[in-house]
C-alpha atoms as a PDB file:
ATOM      1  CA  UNK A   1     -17.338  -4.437   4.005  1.00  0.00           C
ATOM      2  CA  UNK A   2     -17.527  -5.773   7.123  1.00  0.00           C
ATOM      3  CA  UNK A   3     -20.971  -4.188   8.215  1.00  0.00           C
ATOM      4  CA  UNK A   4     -22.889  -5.163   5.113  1.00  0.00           C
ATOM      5  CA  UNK A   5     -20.652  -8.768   5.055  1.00  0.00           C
ATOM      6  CA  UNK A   6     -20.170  -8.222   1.116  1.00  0.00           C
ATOM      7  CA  UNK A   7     -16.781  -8.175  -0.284  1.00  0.00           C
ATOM      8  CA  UNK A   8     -15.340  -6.384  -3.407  1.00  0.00           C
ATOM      9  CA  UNK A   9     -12.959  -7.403  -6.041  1.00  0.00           C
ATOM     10  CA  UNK A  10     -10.155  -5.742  -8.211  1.00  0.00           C
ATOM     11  CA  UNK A  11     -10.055  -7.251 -11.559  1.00  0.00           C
ATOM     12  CA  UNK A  12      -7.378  -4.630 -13.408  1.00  0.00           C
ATOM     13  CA  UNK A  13      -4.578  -7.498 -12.741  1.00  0.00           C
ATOM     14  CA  UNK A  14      -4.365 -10.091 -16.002  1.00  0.00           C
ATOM     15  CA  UNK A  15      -1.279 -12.011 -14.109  1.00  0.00           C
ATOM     16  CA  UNK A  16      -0.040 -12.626 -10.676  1.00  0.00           C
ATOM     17  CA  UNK A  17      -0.161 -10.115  -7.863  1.00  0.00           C
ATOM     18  CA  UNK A  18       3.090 -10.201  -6.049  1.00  0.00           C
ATOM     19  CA  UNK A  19       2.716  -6.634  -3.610  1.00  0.00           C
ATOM     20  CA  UNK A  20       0.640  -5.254  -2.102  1.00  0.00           C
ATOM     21  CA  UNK A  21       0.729  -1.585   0.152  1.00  0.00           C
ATOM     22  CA  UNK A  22      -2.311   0.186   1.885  1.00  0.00           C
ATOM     23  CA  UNK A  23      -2.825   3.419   3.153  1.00  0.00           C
ATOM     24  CA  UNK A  24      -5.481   3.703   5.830  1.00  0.00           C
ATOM     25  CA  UNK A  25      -5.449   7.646   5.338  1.00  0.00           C
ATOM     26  CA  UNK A  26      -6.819   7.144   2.069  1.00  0.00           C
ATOM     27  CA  UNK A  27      -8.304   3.942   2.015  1.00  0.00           C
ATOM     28  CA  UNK A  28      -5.799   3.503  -1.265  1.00  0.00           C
ATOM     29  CA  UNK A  29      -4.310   0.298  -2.367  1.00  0.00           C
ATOM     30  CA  UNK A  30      -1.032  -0.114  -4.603  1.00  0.00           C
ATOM     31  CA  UNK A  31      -0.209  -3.725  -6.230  1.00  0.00           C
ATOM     32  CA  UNK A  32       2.087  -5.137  -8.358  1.00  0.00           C
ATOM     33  CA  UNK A  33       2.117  -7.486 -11.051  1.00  0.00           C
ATOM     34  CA  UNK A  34       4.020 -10.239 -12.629  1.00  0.00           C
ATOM     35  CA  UNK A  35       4.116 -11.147 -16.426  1.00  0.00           C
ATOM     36  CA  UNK A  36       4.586  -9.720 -19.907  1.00  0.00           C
ATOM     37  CA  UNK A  37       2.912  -6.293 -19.057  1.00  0.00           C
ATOM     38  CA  UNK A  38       4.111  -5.844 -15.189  1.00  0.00           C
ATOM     39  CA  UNK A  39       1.666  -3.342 -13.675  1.00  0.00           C
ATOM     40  CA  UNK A  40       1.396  -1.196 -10.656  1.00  0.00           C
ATOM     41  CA  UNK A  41      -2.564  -0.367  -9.545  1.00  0.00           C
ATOM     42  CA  UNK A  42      -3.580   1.953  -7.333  1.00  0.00           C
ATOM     43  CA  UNK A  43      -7.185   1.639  -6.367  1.00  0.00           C
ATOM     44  CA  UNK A  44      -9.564   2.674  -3.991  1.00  0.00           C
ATOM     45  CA  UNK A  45     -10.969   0.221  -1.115  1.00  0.00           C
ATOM     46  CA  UNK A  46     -14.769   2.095  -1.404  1.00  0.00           C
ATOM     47  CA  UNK A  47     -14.964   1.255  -5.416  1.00  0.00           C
ATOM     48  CA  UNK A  48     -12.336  -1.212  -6.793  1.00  0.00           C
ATOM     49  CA  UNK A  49     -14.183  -1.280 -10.084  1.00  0.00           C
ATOM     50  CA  UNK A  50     -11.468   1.179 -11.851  1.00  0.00           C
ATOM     51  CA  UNK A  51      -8.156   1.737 -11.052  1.00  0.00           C
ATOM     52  CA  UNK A  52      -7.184   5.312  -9.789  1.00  0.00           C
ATOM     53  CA  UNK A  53      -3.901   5.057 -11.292  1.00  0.00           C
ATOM     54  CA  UNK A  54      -2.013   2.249 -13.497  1.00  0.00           C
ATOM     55  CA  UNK A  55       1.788   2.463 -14.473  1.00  0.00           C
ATOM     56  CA  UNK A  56       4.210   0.660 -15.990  1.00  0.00           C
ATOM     57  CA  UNK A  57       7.803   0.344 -16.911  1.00  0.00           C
ATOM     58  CA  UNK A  58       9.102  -2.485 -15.113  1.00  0.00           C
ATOM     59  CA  UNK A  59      10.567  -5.247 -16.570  1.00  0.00           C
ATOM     60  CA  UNK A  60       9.572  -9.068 -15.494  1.00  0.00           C
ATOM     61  CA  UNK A  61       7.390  -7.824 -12.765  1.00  0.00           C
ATOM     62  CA  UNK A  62       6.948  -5.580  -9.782  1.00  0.00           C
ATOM     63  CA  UNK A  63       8.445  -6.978  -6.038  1.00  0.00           C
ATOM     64  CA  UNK A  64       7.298  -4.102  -4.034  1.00  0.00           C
ATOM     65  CA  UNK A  65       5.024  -0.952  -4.016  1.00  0.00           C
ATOM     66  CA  UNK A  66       5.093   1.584  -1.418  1.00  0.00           C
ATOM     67  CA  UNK A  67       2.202   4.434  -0.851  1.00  0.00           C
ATOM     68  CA  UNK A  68       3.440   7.292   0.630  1.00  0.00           C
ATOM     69  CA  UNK A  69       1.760   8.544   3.585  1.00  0.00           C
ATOM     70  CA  UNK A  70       0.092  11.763   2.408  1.00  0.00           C
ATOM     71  CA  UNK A  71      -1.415   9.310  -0.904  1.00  0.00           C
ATOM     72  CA  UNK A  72       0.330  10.965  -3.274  1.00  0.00           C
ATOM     73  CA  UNK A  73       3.164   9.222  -4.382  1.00  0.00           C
ATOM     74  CA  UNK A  74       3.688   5.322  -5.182  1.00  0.00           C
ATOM     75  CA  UNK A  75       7.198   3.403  -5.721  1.00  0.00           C
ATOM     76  CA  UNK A  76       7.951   0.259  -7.182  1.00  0.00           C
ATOM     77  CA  UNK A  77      10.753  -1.930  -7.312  1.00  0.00           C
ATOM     78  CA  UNK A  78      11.072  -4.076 -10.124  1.00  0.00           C
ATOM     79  CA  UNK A  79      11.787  -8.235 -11.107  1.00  0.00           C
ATOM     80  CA  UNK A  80      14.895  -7.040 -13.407  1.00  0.00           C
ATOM     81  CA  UNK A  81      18.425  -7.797 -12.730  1.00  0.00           C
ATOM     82  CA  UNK A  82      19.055  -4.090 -11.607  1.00  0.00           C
ATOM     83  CA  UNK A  83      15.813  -3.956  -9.143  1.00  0.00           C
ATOM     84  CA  UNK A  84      15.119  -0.979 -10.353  1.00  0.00           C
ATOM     85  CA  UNK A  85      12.633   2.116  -8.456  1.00  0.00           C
ATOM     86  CA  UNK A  86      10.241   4.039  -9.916  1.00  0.00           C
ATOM     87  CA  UNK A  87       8.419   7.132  -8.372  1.00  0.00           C
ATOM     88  CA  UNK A  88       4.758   7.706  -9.521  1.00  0.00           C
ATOM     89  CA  UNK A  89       2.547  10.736  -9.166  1.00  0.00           C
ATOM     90  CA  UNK A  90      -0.606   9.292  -7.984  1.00  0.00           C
ATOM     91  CA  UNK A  91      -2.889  12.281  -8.672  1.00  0.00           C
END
């Protein structure tokens, strides 16, 4: 918060963060996870305390994430040999 000069944290992640997407619109985040449980997190900017949405599916770990512009949608491509895409519903 750059008027108060605090910052805030998102602690959902238990491994490596390797993406990261943000939509301005919505003052959303989307990031993606490395590890045994790869995760995608979508969280809000105004209270990272709880995730608004978590999915998973990938294998290895997640390379990209991708909000779409209305907020509604996030895809992820995965660490696995065949890259694979998902398409979440984020609300």
């Amino acid at each position: 918060d750059t008027q108060s000069k605090q910052q805030r944290f998102f602690r959902h992640h238990d491994d490596d963060v390797l993406c990261l997407d943000y939509n301005p619109t919505k003052r959303i985040v989307a990031t993606g996870q490395q590890g045994k449980r790869p995760t995608v997190c979508v969280w809000s900017v105004d209270n990272p305390a709880e995730p608004l949405a978590v999915f998973q599916g990938h294998k290895r770990g997640v390379v990209s994430v991708s909000i779409s512009p209305d907020g509604k949608k996030v895809a992820s491509i995965g660490l696995d040999d065949e890259h694979s895409v998902m398409v979440h519903d984020i609300e």
